[in-house]
N, C-alpha and C. Protein backbone atom coordinates (compact mmCIF):
# COMPACT_ATOMS: atom_id res chain seq x y z
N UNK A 1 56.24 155.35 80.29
CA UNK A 1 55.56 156.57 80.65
C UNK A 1 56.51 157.74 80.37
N UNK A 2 55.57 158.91 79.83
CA UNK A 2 56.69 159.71 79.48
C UNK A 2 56.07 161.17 80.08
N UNK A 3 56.85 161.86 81.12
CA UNK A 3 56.99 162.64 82.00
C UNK A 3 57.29 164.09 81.42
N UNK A 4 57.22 165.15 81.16
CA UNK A 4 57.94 166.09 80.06
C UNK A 4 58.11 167.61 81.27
N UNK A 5 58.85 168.06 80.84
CA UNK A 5 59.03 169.10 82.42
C UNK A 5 60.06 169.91 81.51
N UNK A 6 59.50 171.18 81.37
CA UNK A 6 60.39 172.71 81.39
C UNK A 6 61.43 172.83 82.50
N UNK A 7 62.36 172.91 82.11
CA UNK A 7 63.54 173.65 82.68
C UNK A 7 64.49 174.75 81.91
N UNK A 8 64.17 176.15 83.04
CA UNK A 8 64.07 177.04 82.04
C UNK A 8 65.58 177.59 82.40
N UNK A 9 66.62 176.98 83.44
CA UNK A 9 67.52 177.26 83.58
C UNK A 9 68.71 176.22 84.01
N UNK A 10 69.53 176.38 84.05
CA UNK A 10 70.89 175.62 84.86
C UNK A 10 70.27 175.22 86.02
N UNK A 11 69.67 176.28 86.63
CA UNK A 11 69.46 175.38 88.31
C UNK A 11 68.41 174.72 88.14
N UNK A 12 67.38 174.93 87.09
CA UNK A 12 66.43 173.42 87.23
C UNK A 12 66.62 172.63 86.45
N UNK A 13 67.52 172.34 85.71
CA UNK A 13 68.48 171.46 85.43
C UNK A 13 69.15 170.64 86.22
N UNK A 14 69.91 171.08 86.95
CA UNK A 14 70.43 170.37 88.15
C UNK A 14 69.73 169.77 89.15
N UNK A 15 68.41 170.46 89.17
CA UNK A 15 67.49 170.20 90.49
C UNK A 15 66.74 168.99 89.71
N UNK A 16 65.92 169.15 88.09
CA UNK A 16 65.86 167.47 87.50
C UNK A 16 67.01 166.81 87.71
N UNK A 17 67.93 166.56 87.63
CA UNK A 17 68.92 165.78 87.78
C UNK A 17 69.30 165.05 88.97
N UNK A 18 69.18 165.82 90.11
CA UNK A 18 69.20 164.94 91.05
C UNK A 18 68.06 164.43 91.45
N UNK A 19 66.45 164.81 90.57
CA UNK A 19 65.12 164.14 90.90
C UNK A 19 65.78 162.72 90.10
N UNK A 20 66.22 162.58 89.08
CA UNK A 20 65.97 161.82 87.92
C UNK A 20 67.46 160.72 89.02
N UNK A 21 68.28 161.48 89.40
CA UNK A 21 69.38 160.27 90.28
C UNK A 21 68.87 159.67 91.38
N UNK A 22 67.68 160.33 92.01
CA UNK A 22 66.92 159.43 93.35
C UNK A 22 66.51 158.30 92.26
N UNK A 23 65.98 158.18 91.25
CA UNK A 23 65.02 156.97 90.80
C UNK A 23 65.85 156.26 90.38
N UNK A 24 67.23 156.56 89.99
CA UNK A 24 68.32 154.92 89.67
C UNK A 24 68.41 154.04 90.56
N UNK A 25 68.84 152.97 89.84
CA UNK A 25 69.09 151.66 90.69
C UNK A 25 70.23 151.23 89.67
N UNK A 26 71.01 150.56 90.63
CA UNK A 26 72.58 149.77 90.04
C UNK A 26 71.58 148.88 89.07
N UNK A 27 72.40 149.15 87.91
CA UNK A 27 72.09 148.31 86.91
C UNK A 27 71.27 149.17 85.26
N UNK A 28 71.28 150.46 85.63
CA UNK A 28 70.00 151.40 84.98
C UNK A 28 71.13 151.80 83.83
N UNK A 29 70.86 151.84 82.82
CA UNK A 29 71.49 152.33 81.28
C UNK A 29 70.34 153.74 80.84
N UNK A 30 70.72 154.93 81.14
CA UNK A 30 70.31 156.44 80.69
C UNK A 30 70.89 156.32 79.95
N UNK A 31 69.90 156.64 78.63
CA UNK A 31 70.21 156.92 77.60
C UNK A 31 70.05 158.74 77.29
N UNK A 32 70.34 159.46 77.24
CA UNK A 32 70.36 160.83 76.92
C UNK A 32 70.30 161.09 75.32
N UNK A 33 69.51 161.71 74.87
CA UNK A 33 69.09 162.41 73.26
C UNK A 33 69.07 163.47 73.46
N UNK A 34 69.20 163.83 72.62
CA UNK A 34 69.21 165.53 72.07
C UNK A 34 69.91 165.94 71.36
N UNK A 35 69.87 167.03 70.32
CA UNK A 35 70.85 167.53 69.53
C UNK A 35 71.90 168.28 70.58
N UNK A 36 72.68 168.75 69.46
CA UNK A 36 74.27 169.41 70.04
C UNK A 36 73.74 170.58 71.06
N UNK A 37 74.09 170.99 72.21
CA UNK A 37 73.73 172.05 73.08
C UNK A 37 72.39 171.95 73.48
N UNK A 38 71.87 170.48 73.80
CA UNK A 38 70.74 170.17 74.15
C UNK A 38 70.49 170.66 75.91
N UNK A 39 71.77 170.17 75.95
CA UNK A 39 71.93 169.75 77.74
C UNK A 39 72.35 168.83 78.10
N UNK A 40 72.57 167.22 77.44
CA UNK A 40 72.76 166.53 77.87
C UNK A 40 73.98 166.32 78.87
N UNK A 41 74.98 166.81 78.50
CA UNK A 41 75.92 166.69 79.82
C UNK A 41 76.26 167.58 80.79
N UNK A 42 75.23 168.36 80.69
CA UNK A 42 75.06 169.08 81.88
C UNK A 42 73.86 168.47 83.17
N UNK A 43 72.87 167.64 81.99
CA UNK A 43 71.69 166.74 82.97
C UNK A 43 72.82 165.45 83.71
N UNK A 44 73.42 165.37 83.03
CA UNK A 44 74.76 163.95 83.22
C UNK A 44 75.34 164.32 84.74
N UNK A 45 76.00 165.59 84.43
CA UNK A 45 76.63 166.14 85.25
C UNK A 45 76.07 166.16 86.67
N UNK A 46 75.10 166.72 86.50
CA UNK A 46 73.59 167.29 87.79
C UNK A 46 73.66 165.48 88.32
N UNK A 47 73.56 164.78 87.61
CA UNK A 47 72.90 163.48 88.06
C UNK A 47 74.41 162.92 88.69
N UNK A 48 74.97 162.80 88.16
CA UNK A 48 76.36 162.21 88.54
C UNK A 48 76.57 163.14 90.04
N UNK A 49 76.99 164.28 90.17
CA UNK A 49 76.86 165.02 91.35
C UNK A 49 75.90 164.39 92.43
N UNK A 50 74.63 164.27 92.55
CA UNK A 50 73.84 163.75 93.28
C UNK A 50 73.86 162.50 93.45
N UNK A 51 73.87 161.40 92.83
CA UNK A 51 75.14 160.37 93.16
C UNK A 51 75.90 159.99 93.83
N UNK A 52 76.72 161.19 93.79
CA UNK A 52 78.13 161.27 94.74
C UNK A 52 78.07 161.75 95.78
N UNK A 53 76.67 162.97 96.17
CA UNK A 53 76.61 163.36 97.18
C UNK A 53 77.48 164.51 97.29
N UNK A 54 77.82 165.10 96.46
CA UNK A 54 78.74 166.06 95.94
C UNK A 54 79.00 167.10 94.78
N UNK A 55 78.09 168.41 95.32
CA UNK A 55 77.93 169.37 94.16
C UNK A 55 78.59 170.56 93.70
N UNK A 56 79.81 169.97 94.32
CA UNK A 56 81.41 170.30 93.98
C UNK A 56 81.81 169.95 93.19
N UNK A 57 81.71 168.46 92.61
CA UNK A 57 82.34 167.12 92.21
C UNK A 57 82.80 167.50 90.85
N UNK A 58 83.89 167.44 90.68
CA UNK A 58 84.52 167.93 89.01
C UNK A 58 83.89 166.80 88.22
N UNK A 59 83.12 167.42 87.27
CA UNK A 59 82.54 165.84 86.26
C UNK A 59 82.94 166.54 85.12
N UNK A 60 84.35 166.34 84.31
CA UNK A 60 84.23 166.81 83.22
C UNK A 60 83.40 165.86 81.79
N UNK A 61 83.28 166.71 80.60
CA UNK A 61 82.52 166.24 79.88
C UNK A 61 83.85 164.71 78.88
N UNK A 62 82.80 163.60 79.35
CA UNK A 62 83.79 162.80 77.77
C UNK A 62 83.47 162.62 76.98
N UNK A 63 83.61 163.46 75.94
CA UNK A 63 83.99 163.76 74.70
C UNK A 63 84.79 163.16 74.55
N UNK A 64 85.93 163.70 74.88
CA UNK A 64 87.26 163.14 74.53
C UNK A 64 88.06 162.10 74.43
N UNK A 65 87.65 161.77 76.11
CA UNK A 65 87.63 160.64 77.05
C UNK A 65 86.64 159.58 76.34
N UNK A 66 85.95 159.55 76.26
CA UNK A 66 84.61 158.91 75.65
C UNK A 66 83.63 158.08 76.94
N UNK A 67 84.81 157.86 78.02
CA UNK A 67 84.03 156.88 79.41
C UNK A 67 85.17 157.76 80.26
N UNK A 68 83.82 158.40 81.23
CA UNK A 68 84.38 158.62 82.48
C UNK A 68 83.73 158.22 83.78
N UNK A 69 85.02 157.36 84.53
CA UNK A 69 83.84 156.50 85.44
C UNK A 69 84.26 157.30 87.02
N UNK A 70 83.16 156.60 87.80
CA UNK A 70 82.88 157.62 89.14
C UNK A 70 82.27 156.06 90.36
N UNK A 71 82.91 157.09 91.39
CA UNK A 71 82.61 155.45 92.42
C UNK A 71 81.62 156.51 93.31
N UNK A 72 80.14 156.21 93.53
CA UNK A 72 79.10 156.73 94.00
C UNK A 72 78.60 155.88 94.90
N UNK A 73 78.16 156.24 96.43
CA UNK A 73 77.79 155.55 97.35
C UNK A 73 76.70 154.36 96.75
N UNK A 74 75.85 154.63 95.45
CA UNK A 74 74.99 153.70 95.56
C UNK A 74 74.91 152.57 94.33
N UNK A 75 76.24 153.00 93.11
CA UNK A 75 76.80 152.26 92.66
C UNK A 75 77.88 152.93 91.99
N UNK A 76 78.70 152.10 90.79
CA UNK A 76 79.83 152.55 89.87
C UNK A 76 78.64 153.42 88.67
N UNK A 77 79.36 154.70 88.50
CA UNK A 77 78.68 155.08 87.53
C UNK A 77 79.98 155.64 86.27
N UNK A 78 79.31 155.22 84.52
CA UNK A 78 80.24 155.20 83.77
C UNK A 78 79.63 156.09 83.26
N UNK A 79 80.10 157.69 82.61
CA UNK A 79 79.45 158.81 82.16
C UNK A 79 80.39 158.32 80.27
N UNK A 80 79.41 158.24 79.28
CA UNK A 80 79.97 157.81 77.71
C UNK A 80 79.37 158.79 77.27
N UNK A 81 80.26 159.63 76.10
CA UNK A 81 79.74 160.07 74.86
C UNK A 81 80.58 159.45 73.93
N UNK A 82 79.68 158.82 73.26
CA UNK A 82 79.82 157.94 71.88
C UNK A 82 79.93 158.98 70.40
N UNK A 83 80.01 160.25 70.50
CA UNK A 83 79.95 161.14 69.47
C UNK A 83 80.67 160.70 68.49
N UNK A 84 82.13 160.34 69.25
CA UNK A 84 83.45 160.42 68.34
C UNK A 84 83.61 158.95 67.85
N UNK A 85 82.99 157.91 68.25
CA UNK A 85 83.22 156.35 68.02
C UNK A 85 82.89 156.32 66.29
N UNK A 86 84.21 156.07 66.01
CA UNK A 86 84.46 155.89 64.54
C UNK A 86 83.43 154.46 64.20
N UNK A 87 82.79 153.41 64.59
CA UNK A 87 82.26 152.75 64.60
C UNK A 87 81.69 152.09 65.48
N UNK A 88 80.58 151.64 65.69
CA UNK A 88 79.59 151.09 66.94
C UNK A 88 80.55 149.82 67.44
N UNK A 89 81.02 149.00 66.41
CA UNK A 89 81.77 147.80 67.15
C UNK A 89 82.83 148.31 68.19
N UNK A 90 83.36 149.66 68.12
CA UNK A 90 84.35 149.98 69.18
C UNK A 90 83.95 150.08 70.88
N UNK A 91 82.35 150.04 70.89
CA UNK A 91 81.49 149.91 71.95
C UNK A 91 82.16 148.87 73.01
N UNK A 92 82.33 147.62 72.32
CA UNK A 92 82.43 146.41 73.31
C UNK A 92 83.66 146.79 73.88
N UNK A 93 84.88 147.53 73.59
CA UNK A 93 86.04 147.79 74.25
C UNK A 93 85.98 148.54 75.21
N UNK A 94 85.04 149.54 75.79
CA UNK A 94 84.44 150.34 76.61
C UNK A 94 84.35 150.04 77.78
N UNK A 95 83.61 148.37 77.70
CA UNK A 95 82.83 148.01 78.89
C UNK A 95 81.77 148.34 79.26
N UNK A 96 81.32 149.30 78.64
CA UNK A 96 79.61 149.58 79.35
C UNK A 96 78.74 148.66 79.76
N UNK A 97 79.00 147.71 78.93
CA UNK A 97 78.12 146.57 79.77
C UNK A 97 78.64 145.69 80.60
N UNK A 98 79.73 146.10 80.78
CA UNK A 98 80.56 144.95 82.19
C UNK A 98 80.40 144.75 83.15
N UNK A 99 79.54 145.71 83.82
CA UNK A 99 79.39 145.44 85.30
C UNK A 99 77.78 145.76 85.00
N UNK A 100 77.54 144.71 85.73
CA UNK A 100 75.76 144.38 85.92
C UNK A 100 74.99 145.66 86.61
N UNK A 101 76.18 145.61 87.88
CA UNK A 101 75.55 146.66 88.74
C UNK A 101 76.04 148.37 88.55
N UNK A 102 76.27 148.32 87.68
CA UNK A 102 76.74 149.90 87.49
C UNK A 102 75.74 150.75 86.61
N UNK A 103 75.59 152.06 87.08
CA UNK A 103 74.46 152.73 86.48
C UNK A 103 75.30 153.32 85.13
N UNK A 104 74.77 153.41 84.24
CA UNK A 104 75.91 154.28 82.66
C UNK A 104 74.54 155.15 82.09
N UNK A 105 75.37 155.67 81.88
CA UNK A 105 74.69 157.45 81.97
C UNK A 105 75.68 157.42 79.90
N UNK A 106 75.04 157.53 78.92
CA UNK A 106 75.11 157.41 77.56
C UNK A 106 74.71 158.56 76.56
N UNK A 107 75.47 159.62 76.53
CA UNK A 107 75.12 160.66 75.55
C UNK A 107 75.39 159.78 73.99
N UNK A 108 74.53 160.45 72.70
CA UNK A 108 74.69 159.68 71.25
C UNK A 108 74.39 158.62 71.59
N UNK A 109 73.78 157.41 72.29
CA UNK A 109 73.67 156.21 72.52
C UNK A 109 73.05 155.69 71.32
N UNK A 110 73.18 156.30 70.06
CA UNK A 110 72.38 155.87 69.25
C UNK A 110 73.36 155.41 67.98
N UNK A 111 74.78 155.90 68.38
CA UNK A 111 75.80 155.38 67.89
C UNK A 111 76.19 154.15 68.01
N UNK A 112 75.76 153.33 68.77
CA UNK A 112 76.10 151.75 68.94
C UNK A 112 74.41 151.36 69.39
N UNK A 113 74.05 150.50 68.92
CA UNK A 113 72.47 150.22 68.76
C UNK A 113 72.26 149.41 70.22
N UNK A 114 73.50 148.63 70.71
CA UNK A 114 73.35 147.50 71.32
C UNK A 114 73.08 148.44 73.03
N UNK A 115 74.05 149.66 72.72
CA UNK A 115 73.51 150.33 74.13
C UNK A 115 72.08 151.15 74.02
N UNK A 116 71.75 151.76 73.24
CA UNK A 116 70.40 152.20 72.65
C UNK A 116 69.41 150.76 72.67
N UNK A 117 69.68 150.16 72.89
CA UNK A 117 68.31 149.08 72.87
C UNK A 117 68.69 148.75 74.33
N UNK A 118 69.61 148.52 75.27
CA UNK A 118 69.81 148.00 76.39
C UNK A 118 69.51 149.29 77.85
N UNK A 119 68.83 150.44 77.21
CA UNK A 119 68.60 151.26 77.66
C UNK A 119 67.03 151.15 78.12
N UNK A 120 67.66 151.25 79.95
CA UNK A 120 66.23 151.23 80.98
C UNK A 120 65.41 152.56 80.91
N UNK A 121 66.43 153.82 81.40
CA UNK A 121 65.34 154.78 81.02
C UNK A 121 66.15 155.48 79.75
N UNK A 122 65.12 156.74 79.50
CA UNK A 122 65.63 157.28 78.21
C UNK A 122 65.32 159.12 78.52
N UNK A 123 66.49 159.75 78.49
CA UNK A 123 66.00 161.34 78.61
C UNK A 123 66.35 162.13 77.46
N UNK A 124 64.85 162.51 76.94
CA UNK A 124 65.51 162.95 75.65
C UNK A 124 64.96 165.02 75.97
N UNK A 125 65.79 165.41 75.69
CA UNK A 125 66.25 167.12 75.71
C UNK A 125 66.28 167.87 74.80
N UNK A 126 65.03 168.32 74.80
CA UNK A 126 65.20 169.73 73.53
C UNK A 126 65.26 171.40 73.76
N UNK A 127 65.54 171.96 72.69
CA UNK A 127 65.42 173.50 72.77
C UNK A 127 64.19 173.80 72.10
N UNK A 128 63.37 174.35 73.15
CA UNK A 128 62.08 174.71 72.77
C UNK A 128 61.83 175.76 71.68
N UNK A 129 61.33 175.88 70.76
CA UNK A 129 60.93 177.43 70.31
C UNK A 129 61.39 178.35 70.42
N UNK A 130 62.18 179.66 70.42
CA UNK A 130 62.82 180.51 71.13
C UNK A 130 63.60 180.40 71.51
N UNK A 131 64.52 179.31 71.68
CA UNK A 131 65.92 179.39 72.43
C UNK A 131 66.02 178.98 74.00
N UNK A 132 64.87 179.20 74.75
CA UNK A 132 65.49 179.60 75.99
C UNK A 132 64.83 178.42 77.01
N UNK A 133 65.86 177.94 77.74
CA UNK A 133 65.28 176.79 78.39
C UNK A 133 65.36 175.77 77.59
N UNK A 134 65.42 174.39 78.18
CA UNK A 134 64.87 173.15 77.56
C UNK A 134 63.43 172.46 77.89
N UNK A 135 63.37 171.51 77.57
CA UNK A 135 62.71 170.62 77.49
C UNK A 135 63.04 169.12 77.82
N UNK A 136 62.35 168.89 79.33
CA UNK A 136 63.07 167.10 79.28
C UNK A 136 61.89 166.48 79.44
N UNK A 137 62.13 165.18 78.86
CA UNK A 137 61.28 164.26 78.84
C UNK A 137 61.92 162.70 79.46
N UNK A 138 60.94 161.92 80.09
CA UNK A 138 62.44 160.58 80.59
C UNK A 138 60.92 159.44 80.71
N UNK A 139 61.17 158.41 80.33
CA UNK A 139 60.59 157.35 79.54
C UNK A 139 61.49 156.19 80.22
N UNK A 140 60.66 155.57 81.39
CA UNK A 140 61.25 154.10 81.87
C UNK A 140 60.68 152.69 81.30
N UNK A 141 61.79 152.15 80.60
CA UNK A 141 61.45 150.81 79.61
C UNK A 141 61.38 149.82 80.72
């Protein structure tokens, strides 16, 4: 089912985000789409925060990092951007799929196929027409 909802700013951004973190369960693979400056790790962010119970919570973006993990009252959550993965086989060194019960939250998931197919829900984020605001959509497999 696929759900589609305007968010025309940062704060309803954040406010999907912690709608979209009530519906996880340990074990859930978010997959996040969108082109560059979609939103995605800012929806990451919002969700990871609510999670933690904490909308303080420093979540920086990994990029860099590529896995940044977080211990959340209701499971382990692993925040991945796969942008920079010189090849999909570098996936299995990650761990994303190591723990059964951990929720992974996957920007580019389309860079390694095996997390793109092992993906429960899917939020994909666009820039509407005009620039302003996005567009989310989230699709539970």
């Amino acid at each position: 089912m696929l759900n589609e909802t305007f968010l025309p700013d940062d704060d309803a951004t954040a406010a999907f985000g912690a709608t979209l973190a009530a519906t996880l369960q340990p074990g859930d693979i978010v997959r996040l789409e969108g082109d560059l400056g979609a939103g995605k790790t800012a929806l990451a962010r919002a969700v990871i925060r609510a999670l933690a119970g904490d909308t303080a919570l420093e979540v920086p973006s990994p990029t860099f990092a590529i896995v940044q993990p977080y211990d959340t009252p209701l499971a382990p959550v692993l925040h991945a951007d796969l942008y920079r993965l010189a090849d999909a086989s570098e996936v299995v060194e990650l761990g994303l799929l190591d723990d059964p019960e951990a929720i992974v939250l996957v920007e580019w998931a389309e860079r390694a196929p095996e997390i793109a197919t092992a993906a429960s829900v899917v939020v994909t984020l666009a820039i509407p027409p005009g620039g302003n605001g996005r567009m989310a959509g989230v699709t539970r497999r």
